[in-house]
C-alpha atoms as a PDB file:
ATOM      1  CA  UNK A   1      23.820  21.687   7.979  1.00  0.00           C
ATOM      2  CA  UNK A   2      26.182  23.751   5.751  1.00  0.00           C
ATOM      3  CA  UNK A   3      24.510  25.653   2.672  1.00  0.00           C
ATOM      4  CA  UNK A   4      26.297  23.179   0.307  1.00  0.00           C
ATOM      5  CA  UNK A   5      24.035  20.021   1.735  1.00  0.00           C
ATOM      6  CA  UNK A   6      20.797  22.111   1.655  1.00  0.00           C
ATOM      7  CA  UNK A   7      21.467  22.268  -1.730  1.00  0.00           C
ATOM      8  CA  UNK A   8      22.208  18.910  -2.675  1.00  0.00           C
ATOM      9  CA  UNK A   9      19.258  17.781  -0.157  1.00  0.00           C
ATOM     10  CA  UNK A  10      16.957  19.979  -2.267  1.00  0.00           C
ATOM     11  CA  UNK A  11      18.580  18.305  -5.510  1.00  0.00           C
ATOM     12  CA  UNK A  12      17.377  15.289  -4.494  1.00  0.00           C
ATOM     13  CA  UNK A  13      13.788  16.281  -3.189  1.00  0.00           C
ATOM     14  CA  UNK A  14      13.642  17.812  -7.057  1.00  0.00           C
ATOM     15  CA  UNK A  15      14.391  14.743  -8.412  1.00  0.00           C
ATOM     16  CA  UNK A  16      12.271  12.270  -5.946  1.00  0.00           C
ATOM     17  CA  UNK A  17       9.333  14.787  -6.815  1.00  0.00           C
ATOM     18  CA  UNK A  18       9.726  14.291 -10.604  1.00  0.00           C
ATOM     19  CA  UNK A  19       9.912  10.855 -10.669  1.00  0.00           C
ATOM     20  CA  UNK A  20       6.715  10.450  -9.099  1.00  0.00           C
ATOM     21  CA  UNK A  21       4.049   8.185 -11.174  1.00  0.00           C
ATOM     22  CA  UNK A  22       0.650   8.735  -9.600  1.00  0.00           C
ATOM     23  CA  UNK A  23      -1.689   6.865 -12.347  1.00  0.00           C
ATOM     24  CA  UNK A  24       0.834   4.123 -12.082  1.00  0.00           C
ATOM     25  CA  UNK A  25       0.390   4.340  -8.122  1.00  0.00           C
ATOM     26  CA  UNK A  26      -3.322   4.127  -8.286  1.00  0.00           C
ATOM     27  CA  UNK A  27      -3.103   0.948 -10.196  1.00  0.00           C
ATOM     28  CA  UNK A  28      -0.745  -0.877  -8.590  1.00  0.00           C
ATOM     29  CA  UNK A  29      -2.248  -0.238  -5.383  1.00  0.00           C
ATOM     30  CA  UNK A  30      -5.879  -1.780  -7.290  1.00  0.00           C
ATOM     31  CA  UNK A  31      -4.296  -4.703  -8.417  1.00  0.00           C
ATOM     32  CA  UNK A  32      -1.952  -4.863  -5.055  1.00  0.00           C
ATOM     33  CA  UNK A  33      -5.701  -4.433  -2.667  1.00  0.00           C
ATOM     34  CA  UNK A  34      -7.390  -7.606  -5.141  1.00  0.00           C
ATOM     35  CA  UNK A  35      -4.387  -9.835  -4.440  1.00  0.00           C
ATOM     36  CA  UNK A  36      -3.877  -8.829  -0.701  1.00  0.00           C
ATOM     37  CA  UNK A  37      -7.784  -9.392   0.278  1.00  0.00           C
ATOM     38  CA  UNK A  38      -7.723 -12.910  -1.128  1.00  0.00           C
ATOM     39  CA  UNK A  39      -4.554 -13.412   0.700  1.00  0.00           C
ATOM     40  CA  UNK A  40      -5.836 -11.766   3.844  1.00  0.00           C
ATOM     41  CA  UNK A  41      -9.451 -14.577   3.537  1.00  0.00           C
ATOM     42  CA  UNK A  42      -7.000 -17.391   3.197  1.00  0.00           C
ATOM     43  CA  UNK A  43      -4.935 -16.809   6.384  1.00  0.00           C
ATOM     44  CA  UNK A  44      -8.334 -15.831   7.922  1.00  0.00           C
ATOM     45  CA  UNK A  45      -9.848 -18.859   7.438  1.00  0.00           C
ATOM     46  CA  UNK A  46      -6.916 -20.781   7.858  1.00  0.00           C
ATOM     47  CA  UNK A  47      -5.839 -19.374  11.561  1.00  0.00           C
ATOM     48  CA  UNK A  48      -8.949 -17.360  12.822  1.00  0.00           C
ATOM     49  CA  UNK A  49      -6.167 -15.592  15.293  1.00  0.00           C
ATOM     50  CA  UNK A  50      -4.254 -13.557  12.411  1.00  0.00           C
ATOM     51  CA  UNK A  51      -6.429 -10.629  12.019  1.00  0.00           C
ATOM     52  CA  UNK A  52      -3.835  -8.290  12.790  1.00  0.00           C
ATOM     53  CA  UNK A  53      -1.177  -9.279  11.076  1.00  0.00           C
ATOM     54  CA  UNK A  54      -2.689  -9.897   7.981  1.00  0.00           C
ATOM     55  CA  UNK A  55      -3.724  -6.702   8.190  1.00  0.00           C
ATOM     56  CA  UNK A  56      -0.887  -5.265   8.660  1.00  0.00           C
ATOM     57  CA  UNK A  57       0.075  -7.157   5.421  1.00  0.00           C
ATOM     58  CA  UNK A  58      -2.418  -5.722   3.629  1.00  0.00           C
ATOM     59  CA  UNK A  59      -1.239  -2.860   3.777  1.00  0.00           C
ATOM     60  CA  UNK A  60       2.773  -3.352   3.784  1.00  0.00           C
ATOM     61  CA  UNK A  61       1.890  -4.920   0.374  1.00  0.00           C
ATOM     62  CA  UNK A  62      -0.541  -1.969  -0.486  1.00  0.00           C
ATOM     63  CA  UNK A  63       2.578   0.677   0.142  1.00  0.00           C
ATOM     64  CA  UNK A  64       5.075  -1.724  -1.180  1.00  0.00           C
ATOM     65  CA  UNK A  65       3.650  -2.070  -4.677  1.00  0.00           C
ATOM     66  CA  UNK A  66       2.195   1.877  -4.895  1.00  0.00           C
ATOM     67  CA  UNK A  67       6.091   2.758  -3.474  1.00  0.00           C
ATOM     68  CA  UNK A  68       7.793   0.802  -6.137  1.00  0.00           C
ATOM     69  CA  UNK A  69       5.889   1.063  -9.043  1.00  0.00           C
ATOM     70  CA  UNK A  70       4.698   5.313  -8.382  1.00  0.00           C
ATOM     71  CA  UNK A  71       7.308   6.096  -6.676  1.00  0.00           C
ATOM     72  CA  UNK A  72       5.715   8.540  -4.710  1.00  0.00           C
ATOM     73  CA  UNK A  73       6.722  10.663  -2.061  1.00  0.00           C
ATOM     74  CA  UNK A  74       3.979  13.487  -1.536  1.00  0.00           C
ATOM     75  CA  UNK A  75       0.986  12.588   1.337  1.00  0.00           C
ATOM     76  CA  UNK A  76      -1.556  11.828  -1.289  1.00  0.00           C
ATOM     77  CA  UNK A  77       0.311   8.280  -1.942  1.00  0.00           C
ATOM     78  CA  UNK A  78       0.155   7.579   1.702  1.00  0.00           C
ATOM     79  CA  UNK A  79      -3.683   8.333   2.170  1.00  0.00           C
ATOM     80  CA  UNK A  80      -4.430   6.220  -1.127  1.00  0.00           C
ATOM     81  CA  UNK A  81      -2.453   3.747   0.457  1.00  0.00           C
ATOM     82  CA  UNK A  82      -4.522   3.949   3.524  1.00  0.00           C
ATOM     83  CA  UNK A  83      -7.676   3.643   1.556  1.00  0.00           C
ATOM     84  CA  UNK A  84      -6.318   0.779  -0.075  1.00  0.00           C
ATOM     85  CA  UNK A  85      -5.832  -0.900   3.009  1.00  0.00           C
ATOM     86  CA  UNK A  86      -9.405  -0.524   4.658  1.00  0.00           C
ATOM     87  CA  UNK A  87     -10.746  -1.862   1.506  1.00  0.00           C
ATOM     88  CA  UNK A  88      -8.549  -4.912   1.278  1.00  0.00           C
ATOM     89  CA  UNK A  89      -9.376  -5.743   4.741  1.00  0.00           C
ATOM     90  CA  UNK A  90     -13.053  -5.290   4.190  1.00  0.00           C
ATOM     91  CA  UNK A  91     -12.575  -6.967   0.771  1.00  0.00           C
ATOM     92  CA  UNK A  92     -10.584  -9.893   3.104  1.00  0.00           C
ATOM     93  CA  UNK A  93     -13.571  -9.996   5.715  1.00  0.00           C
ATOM     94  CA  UNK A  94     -15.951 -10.723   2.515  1.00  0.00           C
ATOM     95  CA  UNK A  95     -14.332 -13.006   1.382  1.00  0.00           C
ATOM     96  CA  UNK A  96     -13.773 -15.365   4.747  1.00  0.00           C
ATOM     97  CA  UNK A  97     -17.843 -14.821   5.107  1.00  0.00           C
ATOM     98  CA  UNK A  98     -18.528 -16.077   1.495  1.00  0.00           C
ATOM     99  CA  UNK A  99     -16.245 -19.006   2.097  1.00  0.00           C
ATOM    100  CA  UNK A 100     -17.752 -19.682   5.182  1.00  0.00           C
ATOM    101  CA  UNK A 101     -21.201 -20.588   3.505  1.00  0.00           C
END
């Protein structure tokens, strides 16, 4: 890599580390964890086999909605993220227990 595309590699690290939003990241991923766990119960309940992937939609949503809306690129948007996730899918498992009363 020639000195020239460190530079303009660095450029655009500068600029992807500016534009990051982490109060709007934090939200997101709130509202993004309510609305995956109730979509996480209803495939639950609906095919008891899913666990895994609805799971693993949990927390694609989770990362899609913090990645869009903070835009953020350091590792404390990833382990929110990952937060997010276990609580959607404990949120999820709730929720399939409460409807199953």
């Amino acid at each position: 890599m020639h000195d020239d595309e460190k530079q303009k590699n660095y450029e655009l690290a500068e600029k992807l580390m500016s534009e990051q939003n982490f109060a709007a990241a934090i939200v997101a991923g709130a509202i993004a964890t309510l609305l995956a766990a109730v979509a996480y119960g209803i495939i639950v309940e609906a095919w008891p086999f899913s666990y895994g992937f609805a799971a693993a939609g949990v927390g694609i949503a989770i990362g899609f909605f913090m990645g869009f809306l903070g835009r953020g690129v350091s590792m404390k948007f990833s382990v929110v993220a990952a937060v997010y996730t276990i609580v959607g899918c404990i949120l999820g498992n709730l929720f399939v227990k409460i409807w199953n009363q």
